[in-house]
N, C-alpha and C. Protein backbone atom coordinates (compact mmCIF):
# COMPACT_ATOMS: atom_id res chain seq x y z
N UNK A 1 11.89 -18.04 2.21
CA UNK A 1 11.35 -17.88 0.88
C UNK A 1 10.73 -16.49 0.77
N UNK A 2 11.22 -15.62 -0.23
CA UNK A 2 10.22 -14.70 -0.41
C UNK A 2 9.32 -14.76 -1.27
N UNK A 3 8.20 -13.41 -1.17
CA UNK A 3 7.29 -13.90 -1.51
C UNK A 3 7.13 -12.51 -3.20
N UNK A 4 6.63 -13.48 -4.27
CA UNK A 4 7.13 -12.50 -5.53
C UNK A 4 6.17 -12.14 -6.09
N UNK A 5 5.29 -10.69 -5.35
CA UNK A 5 4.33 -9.89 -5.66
C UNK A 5 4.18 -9.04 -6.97
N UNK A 6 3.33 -9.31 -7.71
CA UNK A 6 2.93 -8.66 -9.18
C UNK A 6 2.15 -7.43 -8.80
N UNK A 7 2.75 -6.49 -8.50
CA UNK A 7 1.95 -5.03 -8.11
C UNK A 7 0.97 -4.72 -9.59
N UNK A 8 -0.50 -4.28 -9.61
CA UNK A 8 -0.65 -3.45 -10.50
C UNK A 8 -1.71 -2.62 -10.14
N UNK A 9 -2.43 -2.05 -10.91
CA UNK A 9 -2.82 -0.43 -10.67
C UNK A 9 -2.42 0.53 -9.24
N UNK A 10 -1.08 0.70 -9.63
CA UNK A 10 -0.24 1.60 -8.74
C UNK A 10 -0.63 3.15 -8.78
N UNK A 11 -0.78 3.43 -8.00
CA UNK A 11 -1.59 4.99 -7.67
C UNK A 11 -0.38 5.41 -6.79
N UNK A 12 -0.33 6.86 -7.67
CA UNK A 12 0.40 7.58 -5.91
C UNK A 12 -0.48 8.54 -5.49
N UNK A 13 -0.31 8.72 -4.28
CA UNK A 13 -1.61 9.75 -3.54
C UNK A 13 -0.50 10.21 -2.16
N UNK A 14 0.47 11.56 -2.87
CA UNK A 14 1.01 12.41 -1.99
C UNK A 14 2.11 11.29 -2.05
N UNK A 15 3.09 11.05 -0.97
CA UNK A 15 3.98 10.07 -0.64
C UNK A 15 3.66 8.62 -0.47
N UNK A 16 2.74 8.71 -0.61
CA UNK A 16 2.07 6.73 -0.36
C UNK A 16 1.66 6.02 -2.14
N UNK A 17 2.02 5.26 -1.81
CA UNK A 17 1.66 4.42 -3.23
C UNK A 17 0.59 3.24 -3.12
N UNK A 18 -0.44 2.71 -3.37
CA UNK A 18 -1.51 2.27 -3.58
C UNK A 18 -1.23 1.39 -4.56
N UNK A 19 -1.33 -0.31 -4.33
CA UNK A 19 -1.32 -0.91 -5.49
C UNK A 19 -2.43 -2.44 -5.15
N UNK A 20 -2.53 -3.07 -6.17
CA UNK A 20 -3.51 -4.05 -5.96
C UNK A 20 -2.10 -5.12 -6.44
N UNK A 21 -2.86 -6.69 -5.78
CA UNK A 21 -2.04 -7.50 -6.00
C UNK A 21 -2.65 -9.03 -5.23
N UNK A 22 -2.50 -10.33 -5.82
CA UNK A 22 -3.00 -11.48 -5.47
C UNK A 22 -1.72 -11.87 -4.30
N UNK A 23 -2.27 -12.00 -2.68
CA UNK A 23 -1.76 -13.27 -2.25
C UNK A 23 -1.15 -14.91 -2.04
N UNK A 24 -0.46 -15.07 -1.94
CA UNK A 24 -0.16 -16.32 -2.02
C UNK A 24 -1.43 -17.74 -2.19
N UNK A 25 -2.31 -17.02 -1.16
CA UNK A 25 -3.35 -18.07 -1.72
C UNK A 25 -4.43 -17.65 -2.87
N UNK A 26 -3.60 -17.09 -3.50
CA UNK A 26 -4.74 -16.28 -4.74
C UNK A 26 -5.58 -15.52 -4.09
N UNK A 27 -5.97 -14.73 -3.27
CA UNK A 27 -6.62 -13.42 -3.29
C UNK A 27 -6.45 -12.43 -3.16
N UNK A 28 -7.13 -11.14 -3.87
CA UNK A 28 -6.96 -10.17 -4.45
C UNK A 28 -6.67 -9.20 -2.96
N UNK A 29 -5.98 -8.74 -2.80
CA UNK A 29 -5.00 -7.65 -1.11
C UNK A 29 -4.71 -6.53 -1.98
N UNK A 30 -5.02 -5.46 -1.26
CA UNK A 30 -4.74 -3.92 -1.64
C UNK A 30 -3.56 -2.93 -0.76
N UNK A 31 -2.58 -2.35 -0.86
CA UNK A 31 -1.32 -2.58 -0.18
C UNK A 31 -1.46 -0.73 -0.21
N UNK A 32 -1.25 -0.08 0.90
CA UNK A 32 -0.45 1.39 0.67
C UNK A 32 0.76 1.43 1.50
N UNK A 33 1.81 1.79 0.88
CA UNK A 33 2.95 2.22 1.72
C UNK A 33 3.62 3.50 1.50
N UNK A 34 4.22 3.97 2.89
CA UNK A 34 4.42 5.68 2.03
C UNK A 34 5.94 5.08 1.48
N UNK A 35 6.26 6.08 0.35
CA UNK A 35 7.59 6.50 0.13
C UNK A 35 8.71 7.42 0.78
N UNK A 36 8.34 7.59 2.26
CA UNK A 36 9.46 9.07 2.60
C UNK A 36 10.28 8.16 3.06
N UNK A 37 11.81 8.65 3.13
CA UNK A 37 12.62 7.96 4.09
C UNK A 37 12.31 8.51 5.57
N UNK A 38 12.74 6.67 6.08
CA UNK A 38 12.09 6.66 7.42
C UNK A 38 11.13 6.88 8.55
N UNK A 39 10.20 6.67 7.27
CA UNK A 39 8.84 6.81 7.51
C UNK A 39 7.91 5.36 8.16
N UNK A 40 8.14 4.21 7.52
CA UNK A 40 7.70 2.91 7.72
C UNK A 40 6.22 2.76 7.55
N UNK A 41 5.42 3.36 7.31
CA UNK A 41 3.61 3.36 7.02
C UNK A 41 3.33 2.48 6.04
N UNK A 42 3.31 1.01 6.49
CA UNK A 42 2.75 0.45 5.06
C UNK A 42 1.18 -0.56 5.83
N UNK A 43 0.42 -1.00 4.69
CA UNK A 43 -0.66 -0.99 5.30
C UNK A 43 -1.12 -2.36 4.30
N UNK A 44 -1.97 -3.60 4.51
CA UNK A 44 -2.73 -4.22 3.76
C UNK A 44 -4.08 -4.42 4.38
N UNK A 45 -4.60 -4.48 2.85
CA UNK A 45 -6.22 -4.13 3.10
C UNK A 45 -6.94 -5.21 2.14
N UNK A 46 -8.28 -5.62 2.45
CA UNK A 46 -9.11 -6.40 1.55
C UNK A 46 -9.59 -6.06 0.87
N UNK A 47 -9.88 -4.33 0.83
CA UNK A 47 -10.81 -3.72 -0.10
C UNK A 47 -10.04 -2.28 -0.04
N UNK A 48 -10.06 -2.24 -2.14
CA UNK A 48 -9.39 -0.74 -2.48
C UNK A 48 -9.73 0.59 -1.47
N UNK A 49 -10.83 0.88 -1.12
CA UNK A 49 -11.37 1.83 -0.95
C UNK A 49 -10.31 1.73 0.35
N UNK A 50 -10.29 1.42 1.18
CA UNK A 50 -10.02 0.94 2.65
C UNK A 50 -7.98 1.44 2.51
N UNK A 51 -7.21 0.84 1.30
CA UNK A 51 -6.27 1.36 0.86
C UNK A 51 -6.08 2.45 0.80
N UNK A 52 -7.20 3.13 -0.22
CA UNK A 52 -6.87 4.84 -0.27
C UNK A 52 -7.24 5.60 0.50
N UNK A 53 -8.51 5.12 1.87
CA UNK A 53 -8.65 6.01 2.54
C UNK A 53 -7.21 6.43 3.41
N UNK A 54 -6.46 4.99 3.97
CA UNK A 54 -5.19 5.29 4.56
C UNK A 54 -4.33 5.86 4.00
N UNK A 55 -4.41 6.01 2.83
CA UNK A 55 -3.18 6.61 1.90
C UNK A 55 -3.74 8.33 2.20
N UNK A 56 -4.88 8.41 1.91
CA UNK A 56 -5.49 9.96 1.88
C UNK A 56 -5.27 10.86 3.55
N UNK A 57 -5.08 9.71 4.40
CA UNK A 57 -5.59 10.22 5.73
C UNK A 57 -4.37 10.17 6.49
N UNK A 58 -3.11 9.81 5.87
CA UNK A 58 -1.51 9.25 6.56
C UNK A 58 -0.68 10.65 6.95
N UNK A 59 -0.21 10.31 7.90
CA UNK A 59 0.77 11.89 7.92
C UNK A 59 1.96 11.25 8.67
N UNK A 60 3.11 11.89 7.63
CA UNK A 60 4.16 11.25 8.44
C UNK A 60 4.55 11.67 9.69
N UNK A 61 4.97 11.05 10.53
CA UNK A 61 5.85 11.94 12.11
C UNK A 61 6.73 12.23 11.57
N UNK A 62 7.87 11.61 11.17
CA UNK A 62 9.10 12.47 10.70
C UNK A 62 9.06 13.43 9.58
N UNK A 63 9.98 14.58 9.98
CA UNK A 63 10.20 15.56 8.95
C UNK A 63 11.52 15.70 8.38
């Protein structure tokens, strides 16, 4: 079964995208993942701040 996430206040910050969104058991999870290809950096968090610091602080290895 997948699982059918309602992304909203989507932020981009450089290659990573930042969005908020309810869990399956209804609570509120804060998600950054980068956008580069073949990169793989994705991250969940309980609290926004905690999201964007990883988004602010990410560096990809591949170039």
């Amino acid at each position: 079964m997948t699982a059918n996430r309602r992304f909203r206040r989507v932020v981009r910050i450089g290659p990573v995208q930042v969005a908020t969104y309810y869990d399956g058991r209804g609570r509120e999870k804060h998600t950054a993942a980068c956008t580069a290809p073949r990169c793989g950096f994705a991250t969940d968090d309980d609290s926004r701040a905690a999201a964007e610091l990883a988004a602010r602080t990410h560096r990809c290895a591949i170039r």
